[in-house]
C-alpha atoms as a PDB file:
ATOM      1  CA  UNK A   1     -15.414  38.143 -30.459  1.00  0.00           C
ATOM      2  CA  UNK A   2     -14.152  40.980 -28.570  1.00  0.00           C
ATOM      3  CA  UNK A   3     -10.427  41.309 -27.209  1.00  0.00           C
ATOM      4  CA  UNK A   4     -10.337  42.299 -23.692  1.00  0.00           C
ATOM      5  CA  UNK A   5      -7.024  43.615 -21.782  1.00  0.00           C
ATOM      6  CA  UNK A   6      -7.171  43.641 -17.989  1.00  0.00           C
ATOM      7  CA  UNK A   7      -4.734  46.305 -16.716  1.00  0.00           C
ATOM      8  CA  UNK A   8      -2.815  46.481 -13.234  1.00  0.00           C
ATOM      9  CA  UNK A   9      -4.293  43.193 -11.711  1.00  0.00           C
ATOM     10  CA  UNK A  10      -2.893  41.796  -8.622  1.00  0.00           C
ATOM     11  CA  UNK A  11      -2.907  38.359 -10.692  1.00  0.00           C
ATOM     12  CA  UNK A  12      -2.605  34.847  -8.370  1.00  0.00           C
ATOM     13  CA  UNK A  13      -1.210  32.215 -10.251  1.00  0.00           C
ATOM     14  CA  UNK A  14       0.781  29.502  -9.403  1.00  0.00           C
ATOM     15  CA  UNK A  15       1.146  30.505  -5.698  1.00  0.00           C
ATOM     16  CA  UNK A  16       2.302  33.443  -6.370  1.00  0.00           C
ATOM     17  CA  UNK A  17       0.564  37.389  -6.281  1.00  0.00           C
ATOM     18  CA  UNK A  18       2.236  39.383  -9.589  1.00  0.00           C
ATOM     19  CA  UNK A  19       0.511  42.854 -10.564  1.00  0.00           C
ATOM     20  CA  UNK A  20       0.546  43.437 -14.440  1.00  0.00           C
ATOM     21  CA  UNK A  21      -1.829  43.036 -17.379  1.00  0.00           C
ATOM     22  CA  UNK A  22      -3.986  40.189 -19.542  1.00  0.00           C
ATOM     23  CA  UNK A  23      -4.495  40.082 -23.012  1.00  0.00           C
ATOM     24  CA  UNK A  24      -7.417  38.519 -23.957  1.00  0.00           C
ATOM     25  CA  UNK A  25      -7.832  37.291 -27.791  1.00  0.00           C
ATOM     26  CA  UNK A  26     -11.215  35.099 -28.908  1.00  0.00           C
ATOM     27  CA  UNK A  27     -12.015  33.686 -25.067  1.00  0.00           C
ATOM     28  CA  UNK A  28      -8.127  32.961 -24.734  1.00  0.00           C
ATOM     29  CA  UNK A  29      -5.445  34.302 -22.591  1.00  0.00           C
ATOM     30  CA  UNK A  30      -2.921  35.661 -25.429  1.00  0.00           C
ATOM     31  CA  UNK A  31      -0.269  37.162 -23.242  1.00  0.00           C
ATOM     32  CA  UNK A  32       0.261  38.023 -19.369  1.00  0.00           C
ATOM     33  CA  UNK A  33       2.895  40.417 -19.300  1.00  0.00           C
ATOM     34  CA  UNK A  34       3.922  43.500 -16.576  1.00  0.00           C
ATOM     35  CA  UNK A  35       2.790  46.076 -19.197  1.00  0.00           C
ATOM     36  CA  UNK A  36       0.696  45.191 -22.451  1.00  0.00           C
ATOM     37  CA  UNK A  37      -0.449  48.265 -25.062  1.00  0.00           C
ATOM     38  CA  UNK A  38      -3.715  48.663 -26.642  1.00  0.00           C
ATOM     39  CA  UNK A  39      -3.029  47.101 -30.117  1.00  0.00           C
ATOM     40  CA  UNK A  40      -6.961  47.745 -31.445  1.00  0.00           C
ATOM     41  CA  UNK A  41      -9.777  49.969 -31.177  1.00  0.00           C
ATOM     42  CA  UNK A  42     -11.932  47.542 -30.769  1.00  0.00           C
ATOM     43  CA  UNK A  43      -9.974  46.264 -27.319  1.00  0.00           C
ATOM     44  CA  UNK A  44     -12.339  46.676 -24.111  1.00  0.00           C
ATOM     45  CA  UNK A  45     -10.084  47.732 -21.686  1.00  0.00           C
ATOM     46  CA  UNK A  46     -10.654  46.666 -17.916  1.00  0.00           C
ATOM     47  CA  UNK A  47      -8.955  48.871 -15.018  1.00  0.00           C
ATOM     48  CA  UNK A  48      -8.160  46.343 -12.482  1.00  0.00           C
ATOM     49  CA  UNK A  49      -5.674  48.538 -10.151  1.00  0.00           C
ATOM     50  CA  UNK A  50      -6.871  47.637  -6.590  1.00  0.00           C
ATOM     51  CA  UNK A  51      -8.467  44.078  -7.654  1.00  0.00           C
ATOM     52  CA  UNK A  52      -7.258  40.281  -7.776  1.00  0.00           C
ATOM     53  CA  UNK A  53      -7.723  38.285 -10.902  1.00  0.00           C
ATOM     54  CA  UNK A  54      -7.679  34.741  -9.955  1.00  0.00           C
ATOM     55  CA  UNK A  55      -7.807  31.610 -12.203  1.00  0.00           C
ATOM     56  CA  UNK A  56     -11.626  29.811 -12.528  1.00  0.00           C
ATOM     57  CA  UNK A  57     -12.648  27.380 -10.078  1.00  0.00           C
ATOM     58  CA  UNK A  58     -13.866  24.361 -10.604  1.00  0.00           C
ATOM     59  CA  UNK A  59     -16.671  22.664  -8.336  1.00  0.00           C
ATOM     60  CA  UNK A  60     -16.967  19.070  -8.535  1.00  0.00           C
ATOM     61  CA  UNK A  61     -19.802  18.647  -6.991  1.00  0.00           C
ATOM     62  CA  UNK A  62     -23.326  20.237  -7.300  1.00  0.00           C
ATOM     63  CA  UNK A  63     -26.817  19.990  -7.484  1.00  0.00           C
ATOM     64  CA  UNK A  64     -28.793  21.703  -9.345  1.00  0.00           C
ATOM     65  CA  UNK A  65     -31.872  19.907  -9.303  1.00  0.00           C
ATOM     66  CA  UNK A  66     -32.685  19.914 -13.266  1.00  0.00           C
ATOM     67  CA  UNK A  67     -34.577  17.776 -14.349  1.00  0.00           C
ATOM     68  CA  UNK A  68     -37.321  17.004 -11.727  1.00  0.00           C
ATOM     69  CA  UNK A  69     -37.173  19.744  -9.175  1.00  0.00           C
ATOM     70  CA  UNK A  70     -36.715  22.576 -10.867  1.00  0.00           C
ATOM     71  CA  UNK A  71     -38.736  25.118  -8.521  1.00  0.00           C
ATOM     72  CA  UNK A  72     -35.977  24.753  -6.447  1.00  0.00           C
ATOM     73  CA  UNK A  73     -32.811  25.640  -8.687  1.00  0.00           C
ATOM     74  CA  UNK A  74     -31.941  25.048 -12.724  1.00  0.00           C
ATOM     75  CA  UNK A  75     -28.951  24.683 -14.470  1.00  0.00           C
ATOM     76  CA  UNK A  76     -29.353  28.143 -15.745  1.00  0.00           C
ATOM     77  CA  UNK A  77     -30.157  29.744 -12.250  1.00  0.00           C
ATOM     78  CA  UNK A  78     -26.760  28.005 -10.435  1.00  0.00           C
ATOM     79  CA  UNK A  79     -24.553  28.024 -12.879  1.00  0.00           C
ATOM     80  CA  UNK A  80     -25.376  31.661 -13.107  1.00  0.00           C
ATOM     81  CA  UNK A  81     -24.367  32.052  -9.189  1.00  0.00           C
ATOM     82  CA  UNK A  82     -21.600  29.705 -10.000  1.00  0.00           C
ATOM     83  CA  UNK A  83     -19.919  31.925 -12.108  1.00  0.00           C
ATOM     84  CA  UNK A  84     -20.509  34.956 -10.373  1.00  0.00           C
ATOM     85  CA  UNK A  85     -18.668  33.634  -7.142  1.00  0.00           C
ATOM     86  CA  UNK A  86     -15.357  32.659  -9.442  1.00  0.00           C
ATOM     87  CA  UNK A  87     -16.813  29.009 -10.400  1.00  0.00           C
ATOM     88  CA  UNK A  88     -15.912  28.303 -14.324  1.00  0.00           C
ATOM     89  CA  UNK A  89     -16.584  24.805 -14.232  1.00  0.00           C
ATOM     90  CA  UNK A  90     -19.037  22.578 -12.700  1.00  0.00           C
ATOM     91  CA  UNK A  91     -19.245  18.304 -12.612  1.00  0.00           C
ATOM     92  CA  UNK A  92     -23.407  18.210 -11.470  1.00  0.00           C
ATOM     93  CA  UNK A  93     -24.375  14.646  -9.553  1.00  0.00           C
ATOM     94  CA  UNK A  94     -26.475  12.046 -11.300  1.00  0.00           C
ATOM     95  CA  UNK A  95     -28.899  12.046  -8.957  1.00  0.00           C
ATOM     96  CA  UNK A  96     -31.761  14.184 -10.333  1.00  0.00           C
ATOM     97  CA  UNK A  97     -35.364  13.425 -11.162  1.00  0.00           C
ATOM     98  CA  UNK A  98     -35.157  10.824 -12.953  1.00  0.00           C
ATOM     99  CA  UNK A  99     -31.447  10.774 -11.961  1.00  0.00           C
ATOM    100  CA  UNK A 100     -28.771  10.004 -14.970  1.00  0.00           C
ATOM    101  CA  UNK A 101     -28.541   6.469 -14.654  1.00  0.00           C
ATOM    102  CA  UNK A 102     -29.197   6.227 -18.445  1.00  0.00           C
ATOM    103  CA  UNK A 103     -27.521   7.020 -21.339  1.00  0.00           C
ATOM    104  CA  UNK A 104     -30.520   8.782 -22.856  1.00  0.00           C
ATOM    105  CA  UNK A 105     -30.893  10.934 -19.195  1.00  0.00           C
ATOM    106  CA  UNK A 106     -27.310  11.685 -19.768  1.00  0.00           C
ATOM    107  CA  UNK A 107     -27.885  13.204 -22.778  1.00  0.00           C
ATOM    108  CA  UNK A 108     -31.141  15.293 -22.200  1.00  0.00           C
ATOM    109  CA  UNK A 109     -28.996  16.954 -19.086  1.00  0.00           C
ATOM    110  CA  UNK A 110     -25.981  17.718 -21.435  1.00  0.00           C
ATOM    111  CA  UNK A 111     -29.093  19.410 -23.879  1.00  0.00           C
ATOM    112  CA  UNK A 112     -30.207  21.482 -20.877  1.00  0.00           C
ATOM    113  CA  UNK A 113     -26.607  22.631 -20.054  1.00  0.00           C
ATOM    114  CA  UNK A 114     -25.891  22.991 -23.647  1.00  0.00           C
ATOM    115  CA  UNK A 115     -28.770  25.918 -24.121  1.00  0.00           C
ATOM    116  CA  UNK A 116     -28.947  27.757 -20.602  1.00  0.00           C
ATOM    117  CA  UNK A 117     -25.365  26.820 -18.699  1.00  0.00           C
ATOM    118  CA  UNK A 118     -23.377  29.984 -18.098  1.00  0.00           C
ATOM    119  CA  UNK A 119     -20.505  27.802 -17.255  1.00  0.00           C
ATOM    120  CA  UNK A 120     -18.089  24.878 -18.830  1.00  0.00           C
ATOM    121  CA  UNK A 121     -19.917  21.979 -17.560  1.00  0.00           C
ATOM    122  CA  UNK A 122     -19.964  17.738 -16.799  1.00  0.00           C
ATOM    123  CA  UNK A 123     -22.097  15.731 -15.517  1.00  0.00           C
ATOM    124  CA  UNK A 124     -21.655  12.244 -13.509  1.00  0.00           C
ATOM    125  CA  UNK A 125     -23.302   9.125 -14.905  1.00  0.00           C
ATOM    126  CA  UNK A 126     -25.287   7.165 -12.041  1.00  0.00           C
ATOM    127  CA  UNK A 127     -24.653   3.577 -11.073  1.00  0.00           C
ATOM    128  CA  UNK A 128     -27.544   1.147  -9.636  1.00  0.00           C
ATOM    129  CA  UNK A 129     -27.380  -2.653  -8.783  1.00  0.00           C
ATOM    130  CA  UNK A 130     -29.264  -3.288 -12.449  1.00  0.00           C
ATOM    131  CA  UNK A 131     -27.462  -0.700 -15.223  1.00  0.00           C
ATOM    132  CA  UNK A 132     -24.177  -2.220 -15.852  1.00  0.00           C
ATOM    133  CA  UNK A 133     -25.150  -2.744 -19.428  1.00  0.00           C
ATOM    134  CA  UNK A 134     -25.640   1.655 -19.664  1.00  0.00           C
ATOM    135  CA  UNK A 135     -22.624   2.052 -17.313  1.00  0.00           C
ATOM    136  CA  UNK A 136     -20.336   0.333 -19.931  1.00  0.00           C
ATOM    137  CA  UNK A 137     -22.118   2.402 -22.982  1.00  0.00           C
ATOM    138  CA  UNK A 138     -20.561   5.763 -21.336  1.00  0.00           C
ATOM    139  CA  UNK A 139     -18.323   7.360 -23.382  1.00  0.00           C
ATOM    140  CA  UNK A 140     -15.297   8.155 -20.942  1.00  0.00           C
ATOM    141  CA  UNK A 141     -14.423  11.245 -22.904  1.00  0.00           C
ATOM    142  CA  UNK A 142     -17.576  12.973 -22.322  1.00  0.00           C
ATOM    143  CA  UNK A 143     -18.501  12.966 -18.355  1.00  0.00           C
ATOM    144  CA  UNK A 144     -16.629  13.604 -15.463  1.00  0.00           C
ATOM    145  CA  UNK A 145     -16.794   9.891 -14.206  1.00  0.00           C
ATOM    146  CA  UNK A 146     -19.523   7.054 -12.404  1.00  0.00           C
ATOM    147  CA  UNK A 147     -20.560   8.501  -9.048  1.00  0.00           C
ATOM    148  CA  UNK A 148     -21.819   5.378  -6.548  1.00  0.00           C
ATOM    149  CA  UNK A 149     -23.619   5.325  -3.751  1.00  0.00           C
ATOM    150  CA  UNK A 150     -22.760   2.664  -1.078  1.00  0.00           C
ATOM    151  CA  UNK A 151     -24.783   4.249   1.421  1.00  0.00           C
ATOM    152  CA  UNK A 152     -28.298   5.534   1.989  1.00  0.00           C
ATOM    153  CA  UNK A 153     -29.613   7.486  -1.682  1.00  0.00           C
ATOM    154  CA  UNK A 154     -31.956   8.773  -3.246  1.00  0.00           C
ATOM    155  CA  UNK A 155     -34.382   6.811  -5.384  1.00  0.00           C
ATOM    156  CA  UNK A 156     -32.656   3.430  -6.504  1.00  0.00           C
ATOM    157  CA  UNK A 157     -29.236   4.782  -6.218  1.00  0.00           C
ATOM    158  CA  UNK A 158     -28.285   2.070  -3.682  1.00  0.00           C
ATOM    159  CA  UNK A 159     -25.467   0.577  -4.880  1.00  0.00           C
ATOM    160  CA  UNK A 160     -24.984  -2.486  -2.019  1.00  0.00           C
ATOM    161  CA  UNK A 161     -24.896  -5.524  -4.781  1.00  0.00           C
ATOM    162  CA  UNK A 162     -20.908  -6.851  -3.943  1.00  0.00           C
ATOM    163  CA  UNK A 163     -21.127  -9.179  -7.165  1.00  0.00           C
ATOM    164  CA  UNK A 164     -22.130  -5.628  -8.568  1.00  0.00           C
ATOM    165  CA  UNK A 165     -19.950  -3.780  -7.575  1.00  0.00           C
ATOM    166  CA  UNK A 166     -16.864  -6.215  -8.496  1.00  0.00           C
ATOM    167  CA  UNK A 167     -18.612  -6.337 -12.000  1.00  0.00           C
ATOM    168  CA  UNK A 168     -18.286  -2.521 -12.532  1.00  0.00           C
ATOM    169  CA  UNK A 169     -14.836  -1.894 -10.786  1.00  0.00           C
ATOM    170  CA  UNK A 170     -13.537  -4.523 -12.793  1.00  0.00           C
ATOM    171  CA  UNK A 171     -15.079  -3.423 -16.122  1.00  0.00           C
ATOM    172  CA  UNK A 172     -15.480  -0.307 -16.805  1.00  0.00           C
ATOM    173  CA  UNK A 173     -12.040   2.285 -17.230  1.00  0.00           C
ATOM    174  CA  UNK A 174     -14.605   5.402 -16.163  1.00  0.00           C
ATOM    175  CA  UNK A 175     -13.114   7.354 -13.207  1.00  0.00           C
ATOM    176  CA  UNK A 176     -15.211   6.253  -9.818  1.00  0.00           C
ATOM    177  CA  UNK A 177     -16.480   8.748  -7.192  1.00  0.00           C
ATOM    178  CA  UNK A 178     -17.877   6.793  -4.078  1.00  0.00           C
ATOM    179  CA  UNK A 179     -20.357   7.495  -1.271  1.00  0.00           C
ATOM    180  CA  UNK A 180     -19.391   4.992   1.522  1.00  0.00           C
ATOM    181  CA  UNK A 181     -21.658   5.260   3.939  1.00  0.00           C
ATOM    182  CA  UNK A 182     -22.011   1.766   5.570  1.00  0.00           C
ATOM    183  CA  UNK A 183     -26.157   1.213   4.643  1.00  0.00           C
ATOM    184  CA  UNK A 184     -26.519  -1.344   8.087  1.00  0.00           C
ATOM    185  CA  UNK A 185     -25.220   1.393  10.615  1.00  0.00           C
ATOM    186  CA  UNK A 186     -27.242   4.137   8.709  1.00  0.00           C
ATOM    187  CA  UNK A 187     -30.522   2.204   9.089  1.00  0.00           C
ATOM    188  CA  UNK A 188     -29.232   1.011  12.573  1.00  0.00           C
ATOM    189  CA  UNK A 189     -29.090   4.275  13.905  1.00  0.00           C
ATOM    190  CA  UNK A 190     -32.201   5.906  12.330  1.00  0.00           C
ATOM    191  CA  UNK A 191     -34.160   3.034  14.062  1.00  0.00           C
ATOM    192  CA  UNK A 192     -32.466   4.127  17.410  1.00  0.00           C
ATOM    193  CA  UNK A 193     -32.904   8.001  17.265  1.00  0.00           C
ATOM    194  CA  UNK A 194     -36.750   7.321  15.686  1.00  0.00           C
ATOM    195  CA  UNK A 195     -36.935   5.082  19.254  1.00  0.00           C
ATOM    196  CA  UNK A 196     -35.436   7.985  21.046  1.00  0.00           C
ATOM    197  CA  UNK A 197     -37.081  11.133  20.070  1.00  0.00           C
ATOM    198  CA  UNK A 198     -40.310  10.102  17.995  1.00  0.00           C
ATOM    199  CA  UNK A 199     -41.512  11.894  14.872  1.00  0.00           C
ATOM    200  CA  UNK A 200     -39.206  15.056  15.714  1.00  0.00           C
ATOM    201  CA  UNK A 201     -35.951  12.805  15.424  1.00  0.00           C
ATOM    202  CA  UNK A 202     -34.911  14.722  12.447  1.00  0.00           C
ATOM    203  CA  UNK A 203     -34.915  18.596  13.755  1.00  0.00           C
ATOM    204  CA  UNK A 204     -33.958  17.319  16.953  1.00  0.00           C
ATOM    205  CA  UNK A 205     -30.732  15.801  15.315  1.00  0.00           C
ATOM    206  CA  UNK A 206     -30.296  18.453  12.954  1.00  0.00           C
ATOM    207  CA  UNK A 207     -30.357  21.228  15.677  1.00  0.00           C
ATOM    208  CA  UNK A 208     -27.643  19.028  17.795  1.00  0.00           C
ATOM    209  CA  UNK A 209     -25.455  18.780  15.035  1.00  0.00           C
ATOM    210  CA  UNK A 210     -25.810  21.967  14.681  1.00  0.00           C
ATOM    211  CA  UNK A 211     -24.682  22.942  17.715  1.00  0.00           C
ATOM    212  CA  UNK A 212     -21.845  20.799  17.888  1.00  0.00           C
ATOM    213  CA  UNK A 213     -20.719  22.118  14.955  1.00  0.00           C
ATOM    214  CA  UNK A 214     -21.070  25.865  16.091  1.00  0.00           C
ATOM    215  CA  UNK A 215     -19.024  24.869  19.214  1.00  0.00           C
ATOM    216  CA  UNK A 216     -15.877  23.316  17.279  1.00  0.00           C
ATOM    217  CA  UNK A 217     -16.166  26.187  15.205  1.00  0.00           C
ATOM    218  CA  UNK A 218     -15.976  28.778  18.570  1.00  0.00           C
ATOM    219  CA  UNK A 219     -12.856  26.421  19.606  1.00  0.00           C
ATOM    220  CA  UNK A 220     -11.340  27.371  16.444  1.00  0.00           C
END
């Protein structure tokens, strides 16, 4: 593996903006210092005078529709843009086709990310009203948590069971993301704006939201 030194960053780290130099030794960050020599001929040396080097980011949440809809975006494709806008890590939703509500669909997406993911990687493990048995197989060590979905979902991704949902908070130790959405006022108010506006309701929603949305932004 190649060493790499960055010279004469402006390098952000820990709220603060420091110019100086990074070693780095077999993918690891062996030394930040205000001036660091070339110690070997094979070091690839990076001018950074003028630039920022800022620490990875991590996204917690993406899609990137591997498996199922693929002609839209792969793990290889977005983790690819990922990376080049500063992303290092990325936790991808459960919620693919077939979503991850298995352990075996688990695994086949830690495969896919395993050959073609430019980036560290996780992936959340899906809950439904019927897979507590799968749930409490997850290893905790291995995925970035149990993503729920309280709310409207895709698929069978509706988690609205309560003796369900007491069963999983209270068993499993797996850290719990949670879409809250409360399922009677979404289907309340999808009946209502059908009523209103007809088969359009959804660009005619979509375009007011939009423009509310441009407005608060113009106030800001």
């Amino acid at each position: 593996m190649s060493t790499i030194l960055i010279k004469n960053a402006n390098i952000v780290n820990e709220g603060k903006i420091t110019k100086g130099d990074v070693l780095i030794e077999k993918d690891y960050i062996a030394e930040i210092d205000d001036s660091i020599s070339v110690k070997s001929s094979n070091t690839i040396v990076i001018e950074a005078d003028g630039c920022y080097l800022l620490p990875g980011l991590i996204d917690d949440q993406v899609h990137f529709r591997e498996p199922g809809l693929t002609h839209k975006a792969t793990i290889e494709t977005e983790s690819k843009a990922a990376v080049a806008g500063g992303i290092t890590s990325f936790i991808e939703m459960p919620n693919t086709i077939p979503q991850a509500t298995t352990i075996a669909k688990l695994e086949e997406k830690f495969n896919l990310a395993k050959k073609t993911s430019w980036a560290n990687y996780s992936f959340m493990f899906g809950g439904t009203n019927d897979n507590l048995d799968e749930i409490l197989k997850v290893d905790e060590t291995k995925v970035a948590g149990l993503k729920l979905f309280l709310g409207s979902s895709s698929g069978d991704m509706l988690v609205d069971d309560p003796k369900v949902l007491e069963e999983i908070f209270s068993k499993t130790n797996l850290l719990i993301s949670v879409h809250c959405e409360d399922e009677t006022i979404i289907s309340e108010n999808l009946l209502k704006y059908k009523a209103k506006y007809g088969d359009d309701w959804e660009n005619i929603m979509y375009a007011t939201a939009t423009k509310q949305a441009m407005g608060e932004e113009e106030q800001h």
